[in-house]
N, C-alpha and C. Protein backbone atom coordinates (compact mmCIF):
# COMPACT_ATOMS: atom_id res chain seq x y z
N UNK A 1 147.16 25.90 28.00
CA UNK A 1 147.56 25.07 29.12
C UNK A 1 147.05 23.66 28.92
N UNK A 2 147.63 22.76 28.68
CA UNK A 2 147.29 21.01 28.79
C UNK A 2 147.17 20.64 29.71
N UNK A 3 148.04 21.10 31.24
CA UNK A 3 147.91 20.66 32.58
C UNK A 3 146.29 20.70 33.32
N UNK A 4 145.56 19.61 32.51
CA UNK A 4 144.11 18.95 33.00
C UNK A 4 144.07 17.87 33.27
N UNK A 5 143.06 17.34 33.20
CA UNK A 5 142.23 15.96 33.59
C UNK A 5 141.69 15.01 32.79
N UNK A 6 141.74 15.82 31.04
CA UNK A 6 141.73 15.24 30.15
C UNK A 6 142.46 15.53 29.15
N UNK A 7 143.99 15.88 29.13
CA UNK A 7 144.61 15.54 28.44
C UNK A 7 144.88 14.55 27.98
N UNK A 8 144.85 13.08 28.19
CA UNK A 8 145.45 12.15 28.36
C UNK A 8 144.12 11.60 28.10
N UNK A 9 142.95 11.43 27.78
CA UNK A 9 141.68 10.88 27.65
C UNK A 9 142.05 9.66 26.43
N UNK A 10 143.19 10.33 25.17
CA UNK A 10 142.80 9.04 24.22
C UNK A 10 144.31 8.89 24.67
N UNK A 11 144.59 8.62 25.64
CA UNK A 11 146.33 8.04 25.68
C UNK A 11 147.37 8.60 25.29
N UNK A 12 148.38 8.18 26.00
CA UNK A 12 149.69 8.73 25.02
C UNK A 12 149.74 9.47 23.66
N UNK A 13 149.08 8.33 22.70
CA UNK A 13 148.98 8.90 21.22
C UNK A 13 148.10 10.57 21.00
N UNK A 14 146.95 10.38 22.19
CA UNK A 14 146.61 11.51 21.79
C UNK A 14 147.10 12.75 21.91
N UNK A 15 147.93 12.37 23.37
CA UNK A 15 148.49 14.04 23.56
C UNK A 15 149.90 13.91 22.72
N UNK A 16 150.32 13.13 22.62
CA UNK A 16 151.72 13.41 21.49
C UNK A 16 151.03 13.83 19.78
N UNK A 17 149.70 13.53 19.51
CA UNK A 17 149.18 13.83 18.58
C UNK A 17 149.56 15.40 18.99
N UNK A 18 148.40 15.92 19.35
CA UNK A 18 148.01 16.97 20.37
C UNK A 18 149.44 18.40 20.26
N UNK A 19 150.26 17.33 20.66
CA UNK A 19 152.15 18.33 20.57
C UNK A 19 152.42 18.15 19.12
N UNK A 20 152.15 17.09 18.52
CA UNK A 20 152.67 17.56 17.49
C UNK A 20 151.92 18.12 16.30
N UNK A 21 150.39 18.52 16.48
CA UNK A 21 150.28 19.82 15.67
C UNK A 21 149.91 20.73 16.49
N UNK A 22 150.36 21.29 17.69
CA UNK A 22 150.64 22.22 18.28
C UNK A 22 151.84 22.80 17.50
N UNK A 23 152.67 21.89 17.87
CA UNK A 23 154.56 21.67 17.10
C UNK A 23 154.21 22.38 15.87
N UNK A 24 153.49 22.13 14.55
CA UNK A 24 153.43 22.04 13.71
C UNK A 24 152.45 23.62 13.23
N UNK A 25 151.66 23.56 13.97
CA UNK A 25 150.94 24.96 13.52
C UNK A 25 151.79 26.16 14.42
N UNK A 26 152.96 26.23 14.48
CA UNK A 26 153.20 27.36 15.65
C UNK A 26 152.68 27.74 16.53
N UNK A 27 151.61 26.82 17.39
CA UNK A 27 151.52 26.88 19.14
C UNK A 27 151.93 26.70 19.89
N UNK A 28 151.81 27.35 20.92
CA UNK A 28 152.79 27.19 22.24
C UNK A 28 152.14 26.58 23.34
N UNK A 29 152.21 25.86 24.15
CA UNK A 29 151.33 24.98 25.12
C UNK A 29 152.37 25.25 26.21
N UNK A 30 151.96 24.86 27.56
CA UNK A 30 152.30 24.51 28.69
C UNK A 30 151.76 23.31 29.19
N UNK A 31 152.76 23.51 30.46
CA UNK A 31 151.52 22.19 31.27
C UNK A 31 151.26 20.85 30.89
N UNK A 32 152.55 19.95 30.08
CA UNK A 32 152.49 18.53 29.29
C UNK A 32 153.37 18.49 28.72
N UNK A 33 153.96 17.33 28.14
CA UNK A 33 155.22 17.21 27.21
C UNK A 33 155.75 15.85 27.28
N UNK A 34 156.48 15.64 26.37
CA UNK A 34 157.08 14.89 25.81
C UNK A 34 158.09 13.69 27.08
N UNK A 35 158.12 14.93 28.19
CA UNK A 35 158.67 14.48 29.45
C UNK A 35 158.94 15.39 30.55
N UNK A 36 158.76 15.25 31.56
CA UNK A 36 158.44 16.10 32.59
C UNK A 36 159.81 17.38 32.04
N UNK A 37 160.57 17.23 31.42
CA UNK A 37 161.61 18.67 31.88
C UNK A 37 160.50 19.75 30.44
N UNK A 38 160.13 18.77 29.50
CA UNK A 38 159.33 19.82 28.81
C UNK A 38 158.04 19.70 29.39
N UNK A 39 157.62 19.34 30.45
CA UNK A 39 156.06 19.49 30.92
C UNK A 39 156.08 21.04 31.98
N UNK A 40 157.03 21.26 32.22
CA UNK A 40 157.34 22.19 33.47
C UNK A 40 157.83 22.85 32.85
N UNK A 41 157.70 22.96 31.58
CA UNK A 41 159.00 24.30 31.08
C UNK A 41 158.43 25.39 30.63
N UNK A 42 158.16 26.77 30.82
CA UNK A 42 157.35 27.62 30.38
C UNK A 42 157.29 28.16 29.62
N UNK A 43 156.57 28.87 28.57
CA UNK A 43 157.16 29.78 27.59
C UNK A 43 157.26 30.83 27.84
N UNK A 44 158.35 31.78 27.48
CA UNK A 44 158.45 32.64 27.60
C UNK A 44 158.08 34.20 26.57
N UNK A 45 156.85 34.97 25.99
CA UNK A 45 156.59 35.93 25.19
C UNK A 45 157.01 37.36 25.69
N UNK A 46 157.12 37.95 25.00
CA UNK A 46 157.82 39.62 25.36
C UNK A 46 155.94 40.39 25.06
N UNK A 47 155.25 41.40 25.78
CA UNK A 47 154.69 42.44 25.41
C UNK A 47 154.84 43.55 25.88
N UNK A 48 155.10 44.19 25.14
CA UNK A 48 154.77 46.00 25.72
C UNK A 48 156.41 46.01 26.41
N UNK A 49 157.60 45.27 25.76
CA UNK A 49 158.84 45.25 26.93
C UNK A 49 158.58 44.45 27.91
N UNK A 50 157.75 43.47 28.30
CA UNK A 50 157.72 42.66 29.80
C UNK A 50 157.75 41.33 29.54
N UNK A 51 158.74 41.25 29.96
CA UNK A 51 159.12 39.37 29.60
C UNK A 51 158.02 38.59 30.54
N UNK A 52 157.25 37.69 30.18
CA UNK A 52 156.38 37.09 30.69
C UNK A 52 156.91 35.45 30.79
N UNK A 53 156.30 34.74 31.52
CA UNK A 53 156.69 33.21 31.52
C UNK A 53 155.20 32.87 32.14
N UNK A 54 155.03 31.95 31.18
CA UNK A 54 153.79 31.33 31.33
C UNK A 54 153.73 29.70 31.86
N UNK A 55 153.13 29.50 33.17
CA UNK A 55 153.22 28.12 33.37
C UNK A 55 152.05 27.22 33.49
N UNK A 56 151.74 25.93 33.42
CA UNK A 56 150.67 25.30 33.68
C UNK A 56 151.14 24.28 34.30
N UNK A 57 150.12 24.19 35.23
CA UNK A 57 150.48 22.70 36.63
C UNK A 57 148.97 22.41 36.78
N UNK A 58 148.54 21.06 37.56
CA UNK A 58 147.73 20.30 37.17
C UNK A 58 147.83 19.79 38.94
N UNK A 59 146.80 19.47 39.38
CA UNK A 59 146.41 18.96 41.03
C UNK A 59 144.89 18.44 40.68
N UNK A 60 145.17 17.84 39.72
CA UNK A 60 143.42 16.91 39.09
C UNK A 60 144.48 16.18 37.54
N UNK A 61 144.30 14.56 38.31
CA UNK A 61 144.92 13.82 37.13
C UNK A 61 144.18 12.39 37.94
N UNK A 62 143.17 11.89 36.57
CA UNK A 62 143.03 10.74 37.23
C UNK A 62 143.42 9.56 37.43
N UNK A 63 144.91 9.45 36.98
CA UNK A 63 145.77 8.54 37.20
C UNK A 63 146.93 8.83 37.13
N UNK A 64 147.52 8.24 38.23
CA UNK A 64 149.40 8.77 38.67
C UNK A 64 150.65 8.74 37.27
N UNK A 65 149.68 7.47 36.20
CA UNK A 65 150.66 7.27 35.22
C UNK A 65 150.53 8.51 34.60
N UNK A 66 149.66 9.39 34.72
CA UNK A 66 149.42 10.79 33.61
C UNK A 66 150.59 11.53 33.95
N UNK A 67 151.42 11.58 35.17
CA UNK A 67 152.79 12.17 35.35
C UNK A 67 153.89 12.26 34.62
N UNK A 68 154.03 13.36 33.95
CA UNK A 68 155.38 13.34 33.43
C UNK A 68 156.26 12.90 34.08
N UNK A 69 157.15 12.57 33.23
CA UNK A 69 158.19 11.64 34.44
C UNK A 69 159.09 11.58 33.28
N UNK A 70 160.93 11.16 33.72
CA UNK A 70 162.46 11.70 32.76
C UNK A 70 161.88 10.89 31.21
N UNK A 71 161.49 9.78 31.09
CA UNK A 71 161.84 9.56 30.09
C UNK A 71 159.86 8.73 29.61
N UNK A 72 158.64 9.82 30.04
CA UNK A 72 157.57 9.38 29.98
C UNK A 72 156.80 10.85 29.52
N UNK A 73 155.83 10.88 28.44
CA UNK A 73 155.18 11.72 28.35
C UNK A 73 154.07 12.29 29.12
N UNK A 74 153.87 13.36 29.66
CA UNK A 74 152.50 13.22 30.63
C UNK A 74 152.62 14.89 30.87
N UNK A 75 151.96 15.15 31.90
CA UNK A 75 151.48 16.30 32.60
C UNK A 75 152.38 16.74 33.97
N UNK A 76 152.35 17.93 33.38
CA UNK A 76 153.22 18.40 34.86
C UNK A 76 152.31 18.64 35.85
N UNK A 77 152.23 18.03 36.80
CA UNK A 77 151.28 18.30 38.08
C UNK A 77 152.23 18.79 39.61
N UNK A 78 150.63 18.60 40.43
CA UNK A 78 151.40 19.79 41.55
C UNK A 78 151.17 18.86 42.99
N UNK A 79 150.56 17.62 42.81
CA UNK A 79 150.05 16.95 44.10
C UNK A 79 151.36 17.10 44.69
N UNK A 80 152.91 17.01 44.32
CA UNK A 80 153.87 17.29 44.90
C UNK A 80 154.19 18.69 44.37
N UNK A 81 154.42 19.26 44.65
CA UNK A 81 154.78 21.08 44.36
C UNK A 81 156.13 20.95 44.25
N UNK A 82 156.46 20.45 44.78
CA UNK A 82 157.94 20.55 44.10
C UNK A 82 158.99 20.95 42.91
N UNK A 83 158.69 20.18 42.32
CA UNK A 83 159.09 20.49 40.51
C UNK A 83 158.28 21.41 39.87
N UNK A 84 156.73 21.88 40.37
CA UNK A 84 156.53 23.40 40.26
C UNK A 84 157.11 24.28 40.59
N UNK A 85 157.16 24.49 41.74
CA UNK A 85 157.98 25.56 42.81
C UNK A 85 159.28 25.48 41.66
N UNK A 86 160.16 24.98 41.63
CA UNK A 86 161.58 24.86 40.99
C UNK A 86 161.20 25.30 39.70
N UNK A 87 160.42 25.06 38.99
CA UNK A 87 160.09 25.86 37.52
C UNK A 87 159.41 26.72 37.68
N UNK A 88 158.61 27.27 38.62
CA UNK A 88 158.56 29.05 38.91
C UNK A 88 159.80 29.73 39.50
N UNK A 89 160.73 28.71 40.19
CA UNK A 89 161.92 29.86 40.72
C UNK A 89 162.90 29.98 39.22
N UNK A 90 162.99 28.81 38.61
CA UNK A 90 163.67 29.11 37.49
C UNK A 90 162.85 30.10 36.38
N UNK A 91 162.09 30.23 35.89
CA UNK A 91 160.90 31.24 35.32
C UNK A 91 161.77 32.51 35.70
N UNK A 92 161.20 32.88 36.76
CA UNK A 92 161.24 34.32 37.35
C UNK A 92 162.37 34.85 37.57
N UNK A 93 163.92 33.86 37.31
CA UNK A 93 164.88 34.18 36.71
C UNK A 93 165.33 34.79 35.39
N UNK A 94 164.12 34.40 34.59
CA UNK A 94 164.34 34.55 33.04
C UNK A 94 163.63 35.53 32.70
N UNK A 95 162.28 36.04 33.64
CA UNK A 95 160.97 36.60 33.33
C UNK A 95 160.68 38.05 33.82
N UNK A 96 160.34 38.43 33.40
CA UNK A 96 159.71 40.12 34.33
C UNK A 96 158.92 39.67 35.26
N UNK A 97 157.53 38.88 34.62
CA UNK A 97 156.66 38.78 35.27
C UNK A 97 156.07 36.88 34.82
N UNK A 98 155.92 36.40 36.17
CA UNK A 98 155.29 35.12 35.90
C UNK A 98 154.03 34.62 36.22
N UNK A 99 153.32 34.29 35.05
CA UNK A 99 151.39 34.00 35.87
C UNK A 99 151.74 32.08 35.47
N UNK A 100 151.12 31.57 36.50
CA UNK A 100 150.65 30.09 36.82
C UNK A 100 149.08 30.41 36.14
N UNK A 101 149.00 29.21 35.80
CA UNK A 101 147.87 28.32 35.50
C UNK A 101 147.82 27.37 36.15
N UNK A 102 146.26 27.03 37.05
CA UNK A 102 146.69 26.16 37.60
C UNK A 102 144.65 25.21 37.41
N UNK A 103 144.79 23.98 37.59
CA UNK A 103 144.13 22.97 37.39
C UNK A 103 144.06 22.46 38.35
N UNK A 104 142.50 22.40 39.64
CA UNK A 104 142.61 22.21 40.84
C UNK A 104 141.17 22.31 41.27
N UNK A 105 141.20 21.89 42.53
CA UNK A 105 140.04 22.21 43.31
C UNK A 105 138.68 21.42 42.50
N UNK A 106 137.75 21.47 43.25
CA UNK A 106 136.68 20.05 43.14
C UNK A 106 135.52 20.97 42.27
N UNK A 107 135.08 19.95 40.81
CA UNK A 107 133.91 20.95 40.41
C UNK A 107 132.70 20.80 40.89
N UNK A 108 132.35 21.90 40.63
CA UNK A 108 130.63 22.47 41.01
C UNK A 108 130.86 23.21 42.43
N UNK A 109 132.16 23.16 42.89
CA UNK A 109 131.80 23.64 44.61
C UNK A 109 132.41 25.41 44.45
N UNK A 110 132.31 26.05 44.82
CA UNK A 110 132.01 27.39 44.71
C UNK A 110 133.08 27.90 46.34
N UNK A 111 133.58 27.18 46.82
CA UNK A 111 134.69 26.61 47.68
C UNK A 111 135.72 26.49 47.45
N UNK A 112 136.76 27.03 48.00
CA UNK A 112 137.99 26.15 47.27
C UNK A 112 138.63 25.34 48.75
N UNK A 113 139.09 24.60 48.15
CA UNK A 113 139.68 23.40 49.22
C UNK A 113 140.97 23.78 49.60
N UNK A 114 141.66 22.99 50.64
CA UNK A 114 142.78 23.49 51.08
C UNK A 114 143.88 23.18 49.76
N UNK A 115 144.25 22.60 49.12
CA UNK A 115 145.22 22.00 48.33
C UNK A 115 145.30 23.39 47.34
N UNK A 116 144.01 23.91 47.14
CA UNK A 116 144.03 25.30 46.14
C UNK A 116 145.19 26.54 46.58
N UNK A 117 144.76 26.69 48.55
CA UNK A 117 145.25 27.80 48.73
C UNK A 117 146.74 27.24 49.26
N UNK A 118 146.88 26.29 49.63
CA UNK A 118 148.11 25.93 49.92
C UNK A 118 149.06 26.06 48.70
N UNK A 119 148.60 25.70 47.57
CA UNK A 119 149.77 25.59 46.15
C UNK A 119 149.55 27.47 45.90
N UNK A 120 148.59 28.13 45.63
CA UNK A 120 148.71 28.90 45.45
C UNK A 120 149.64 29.91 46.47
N UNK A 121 149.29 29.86 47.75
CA UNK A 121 150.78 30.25 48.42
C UNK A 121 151.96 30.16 47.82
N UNK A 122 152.10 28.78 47.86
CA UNK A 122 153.18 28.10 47.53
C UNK A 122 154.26 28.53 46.24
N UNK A 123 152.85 28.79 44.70
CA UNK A 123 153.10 29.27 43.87
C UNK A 123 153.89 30.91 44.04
N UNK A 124 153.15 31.65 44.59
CA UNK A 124 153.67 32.94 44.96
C UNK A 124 154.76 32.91 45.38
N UNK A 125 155.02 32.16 46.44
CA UNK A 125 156.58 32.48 47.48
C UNK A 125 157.35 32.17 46.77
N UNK A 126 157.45 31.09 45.69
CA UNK A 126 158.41 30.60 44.67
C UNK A 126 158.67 31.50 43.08
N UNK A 127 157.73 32.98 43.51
CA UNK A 127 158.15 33.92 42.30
C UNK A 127 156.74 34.08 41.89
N UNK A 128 155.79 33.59 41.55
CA UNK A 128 154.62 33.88 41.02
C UNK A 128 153.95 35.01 40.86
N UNK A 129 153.92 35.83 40.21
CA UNK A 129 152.89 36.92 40.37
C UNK A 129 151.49 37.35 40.04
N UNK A 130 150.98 36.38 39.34
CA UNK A 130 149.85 35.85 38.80
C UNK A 130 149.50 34.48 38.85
N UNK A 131 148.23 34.50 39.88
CA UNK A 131 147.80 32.76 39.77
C UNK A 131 146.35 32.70 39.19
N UNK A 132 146.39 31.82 38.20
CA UNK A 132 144.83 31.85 37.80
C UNK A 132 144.51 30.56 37.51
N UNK A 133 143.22 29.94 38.11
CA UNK A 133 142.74 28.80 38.59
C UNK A 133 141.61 28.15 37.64
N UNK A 134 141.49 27.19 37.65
CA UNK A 134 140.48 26.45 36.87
C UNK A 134 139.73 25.41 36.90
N UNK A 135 139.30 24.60 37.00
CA UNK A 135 139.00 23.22 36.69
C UNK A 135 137.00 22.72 37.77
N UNK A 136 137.13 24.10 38.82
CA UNK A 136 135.56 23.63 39.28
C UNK A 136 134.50 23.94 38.34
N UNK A 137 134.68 24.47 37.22
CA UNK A 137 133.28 25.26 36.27
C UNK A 137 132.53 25.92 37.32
N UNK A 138 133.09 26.64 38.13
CA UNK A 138 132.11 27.78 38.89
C UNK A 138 132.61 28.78 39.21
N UNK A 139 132.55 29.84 39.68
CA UNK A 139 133.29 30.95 39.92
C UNK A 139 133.58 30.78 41.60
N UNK A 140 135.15 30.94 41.66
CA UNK A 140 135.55 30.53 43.13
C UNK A 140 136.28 32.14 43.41
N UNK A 141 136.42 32.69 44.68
CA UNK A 141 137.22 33.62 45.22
C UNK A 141 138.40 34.12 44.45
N UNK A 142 138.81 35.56 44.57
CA UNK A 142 140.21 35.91 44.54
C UNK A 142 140.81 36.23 46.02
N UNK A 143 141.56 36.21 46.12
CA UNK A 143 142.92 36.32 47.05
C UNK A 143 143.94 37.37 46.61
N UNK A 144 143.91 38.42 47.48
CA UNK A 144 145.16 39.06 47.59
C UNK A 144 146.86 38.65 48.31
N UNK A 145 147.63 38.23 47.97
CA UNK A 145 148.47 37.47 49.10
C UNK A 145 149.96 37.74 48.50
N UNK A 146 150.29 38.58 49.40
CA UNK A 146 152.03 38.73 49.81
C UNK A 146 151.89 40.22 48.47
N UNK A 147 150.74 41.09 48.30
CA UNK A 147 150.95 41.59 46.96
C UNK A 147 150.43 41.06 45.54
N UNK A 148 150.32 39.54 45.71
CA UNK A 148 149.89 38.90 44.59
C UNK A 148 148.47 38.80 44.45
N UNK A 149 148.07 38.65 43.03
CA UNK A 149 146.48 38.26 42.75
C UNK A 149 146.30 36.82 42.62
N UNK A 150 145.37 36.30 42.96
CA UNK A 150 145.23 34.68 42.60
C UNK A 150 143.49 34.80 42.03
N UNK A 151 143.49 34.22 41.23
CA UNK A 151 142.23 34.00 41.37
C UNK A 151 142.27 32.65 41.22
N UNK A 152 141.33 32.32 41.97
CA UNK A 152 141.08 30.77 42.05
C UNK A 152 140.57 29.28 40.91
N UNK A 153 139.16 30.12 40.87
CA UNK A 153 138.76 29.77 39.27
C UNK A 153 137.32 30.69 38.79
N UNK A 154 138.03 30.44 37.19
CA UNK A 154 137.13 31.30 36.70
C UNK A 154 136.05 31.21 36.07
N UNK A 155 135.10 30.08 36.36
CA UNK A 155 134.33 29.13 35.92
C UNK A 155 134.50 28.95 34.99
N UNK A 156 133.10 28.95 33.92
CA UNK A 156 133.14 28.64 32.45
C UNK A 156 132.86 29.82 31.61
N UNK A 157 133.22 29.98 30.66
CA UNK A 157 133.25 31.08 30.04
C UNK A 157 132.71 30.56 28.35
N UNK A 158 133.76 29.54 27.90
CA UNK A 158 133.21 29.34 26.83
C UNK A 158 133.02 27.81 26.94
N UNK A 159 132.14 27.07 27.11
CA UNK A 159 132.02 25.68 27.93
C UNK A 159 130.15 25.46 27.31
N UNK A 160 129.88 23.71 27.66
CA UNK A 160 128.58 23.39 27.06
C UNK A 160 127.65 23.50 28.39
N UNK A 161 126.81 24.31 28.18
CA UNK A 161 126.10 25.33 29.20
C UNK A 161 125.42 23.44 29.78
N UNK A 162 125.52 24.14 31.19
CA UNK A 162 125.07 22.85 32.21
C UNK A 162 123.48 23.10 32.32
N UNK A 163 123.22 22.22 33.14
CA UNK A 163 121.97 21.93 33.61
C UNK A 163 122.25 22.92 35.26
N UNK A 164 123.28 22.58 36.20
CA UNK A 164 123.83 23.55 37.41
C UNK A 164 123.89 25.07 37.31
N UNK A 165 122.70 25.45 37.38
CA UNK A 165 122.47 26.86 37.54
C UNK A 165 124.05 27.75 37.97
N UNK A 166 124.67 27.52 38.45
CA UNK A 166 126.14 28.10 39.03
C UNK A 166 126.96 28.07 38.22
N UNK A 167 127.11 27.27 37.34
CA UNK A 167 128.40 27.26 36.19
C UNK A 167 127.91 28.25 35.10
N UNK A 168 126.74 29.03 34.87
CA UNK A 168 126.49 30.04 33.85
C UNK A 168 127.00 31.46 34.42
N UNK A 169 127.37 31.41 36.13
CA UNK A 169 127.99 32.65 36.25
C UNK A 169 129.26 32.80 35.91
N UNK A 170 129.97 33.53 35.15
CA UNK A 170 131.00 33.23 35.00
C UNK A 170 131.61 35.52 34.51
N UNK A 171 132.75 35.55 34.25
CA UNK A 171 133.58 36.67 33.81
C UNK A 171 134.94 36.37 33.27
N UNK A 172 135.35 37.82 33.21
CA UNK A 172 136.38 37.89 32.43
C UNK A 172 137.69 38.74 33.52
N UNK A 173 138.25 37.90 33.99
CA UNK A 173 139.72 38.31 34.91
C UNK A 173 140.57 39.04 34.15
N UNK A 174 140.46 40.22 34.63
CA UNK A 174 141.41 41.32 33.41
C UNK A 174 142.85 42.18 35.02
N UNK A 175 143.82 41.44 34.03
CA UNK A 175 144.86 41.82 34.52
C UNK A 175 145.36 42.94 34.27
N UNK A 176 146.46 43.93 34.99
CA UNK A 176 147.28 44.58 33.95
C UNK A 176 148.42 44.45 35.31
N UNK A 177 149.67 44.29 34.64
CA UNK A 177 151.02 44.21 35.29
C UNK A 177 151.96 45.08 34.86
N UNK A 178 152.52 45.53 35.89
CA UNK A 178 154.12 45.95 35.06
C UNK A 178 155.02 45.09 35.51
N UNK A 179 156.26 45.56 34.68
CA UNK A 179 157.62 44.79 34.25
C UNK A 179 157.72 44.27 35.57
N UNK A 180 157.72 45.05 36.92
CA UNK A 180 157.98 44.68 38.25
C UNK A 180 157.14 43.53 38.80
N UNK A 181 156.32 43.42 38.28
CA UNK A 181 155.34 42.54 38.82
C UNK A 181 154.48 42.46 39.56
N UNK A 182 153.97 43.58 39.36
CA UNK A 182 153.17 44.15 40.02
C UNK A 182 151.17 44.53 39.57
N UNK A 183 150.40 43.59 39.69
CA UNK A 183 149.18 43.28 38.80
C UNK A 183 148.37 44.19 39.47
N UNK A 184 147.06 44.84 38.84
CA UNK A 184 145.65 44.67 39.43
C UNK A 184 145.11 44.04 38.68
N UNK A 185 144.16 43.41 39.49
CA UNK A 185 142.95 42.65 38.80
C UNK A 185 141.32 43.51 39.13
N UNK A 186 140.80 42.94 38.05
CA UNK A 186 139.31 43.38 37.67
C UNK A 186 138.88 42.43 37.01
N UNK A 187 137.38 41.91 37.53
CA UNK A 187 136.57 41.32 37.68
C UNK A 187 135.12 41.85 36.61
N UNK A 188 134.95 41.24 35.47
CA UNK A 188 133.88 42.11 34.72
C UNK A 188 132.96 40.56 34.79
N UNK A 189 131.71 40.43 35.28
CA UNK A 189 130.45 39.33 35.22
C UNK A 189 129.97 39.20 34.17
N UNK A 190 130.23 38.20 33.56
CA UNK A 190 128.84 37.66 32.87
C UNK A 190 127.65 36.64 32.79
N UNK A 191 127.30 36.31 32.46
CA UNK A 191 126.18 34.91 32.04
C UNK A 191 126.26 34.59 31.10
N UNK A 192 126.49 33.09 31.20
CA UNK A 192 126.48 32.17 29.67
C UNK A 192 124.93 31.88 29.82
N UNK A 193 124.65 32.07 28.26
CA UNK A 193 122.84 32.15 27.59
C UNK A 193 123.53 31.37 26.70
N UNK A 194 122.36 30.67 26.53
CA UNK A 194 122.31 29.47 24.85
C UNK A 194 122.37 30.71 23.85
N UNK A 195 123.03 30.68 22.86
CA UNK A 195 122.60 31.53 21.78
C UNK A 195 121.55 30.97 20.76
């Protein structure tokens, strides 16, 4: 997922760097592109028979120019949900099952703010069946809603261990879905230790 806060850190050049040895080594990214219709566009992988569509959206960009936009490279974000919503309803046309990625909510707070649960609604009603959250480095709530799992965020997992006692709690969000779309989630804890 590219849809962060520092994609865009060395400019344009970097994230078109960025795509093009993604491009080049056979990776698949979300969440950024060349221009908003490829920033919003998901990929789609087959396992086990279950067409999946994978998306990334972004509600932490520290400048408006980081927006993909028709004929501008940038990040697909969600401060307007809009053109999310519309690329999860188109997704879940194509998909068995669709999980969001999403880039949000304020770090270090162990809280999530309204903008989290509002998109994540939002995400769901528009097809979503998996929401999984990121960007506070702490471990924030899951949510059951309409059937769906969200988890909010999943702190840090593999990250440069803080000085904030709270960002070393962290786990591993283990899904399992079928074709219908239908998830449980499980929650396994760990602690990041210096090795």
């Amino acid at each position: 997922n590219l849809a962060n806060n520092h994609i865009l850190d060395q400019g344009v050049v970097g994230l078109t760097d960025t795509i093009r040895q993604l491009d080049a080594s056979g990776g698949k990214y979300v969440g950024a592109g060349s221009d908003a219709k490829r920033a919003y566009e998901p990929v789609i992988f087959e396992r086990k028979g279950i067409r999946i569509a994978l998306l990334g959206f972004s509600r932490v960009i520290p400048k408006a120019s980081w927006n993909a936009g028709s004929n501008q490279p940038g990040v697909a974000t969600a401060y307007d949900a809009t053109a999310a919503e519309a690329a999860i309803r188109k997704a879940k046309a194509n998909a068995d099952l669709v999980v969001v990625v999403a880039h949000w909510g304020v770090e270090r707070s162990d809280t999530i703010v309204d903008h989290q649960s509002d998109l994540a609604h939002r995400f769901v009603d528009a097809g979503a069946d998996l929401v999984v959250g990121g960007h506070p480095h702490v471990l924030q709530g899951v949510e059951h809603y309409k059937g769906k799992w969200i988890a909010y965020s999943t702190g840090n997992f593999i990250f440069t261990r803080s000085l904030t006692e709270k960002t070393w709690d962290t786990g591993v969000f283990q899904a399992v879905c079928t074709a219908k779309g239908d998830c449980s989630m499980k929650v396994i804890p760990y602690t990041a230790t210096l090795g």
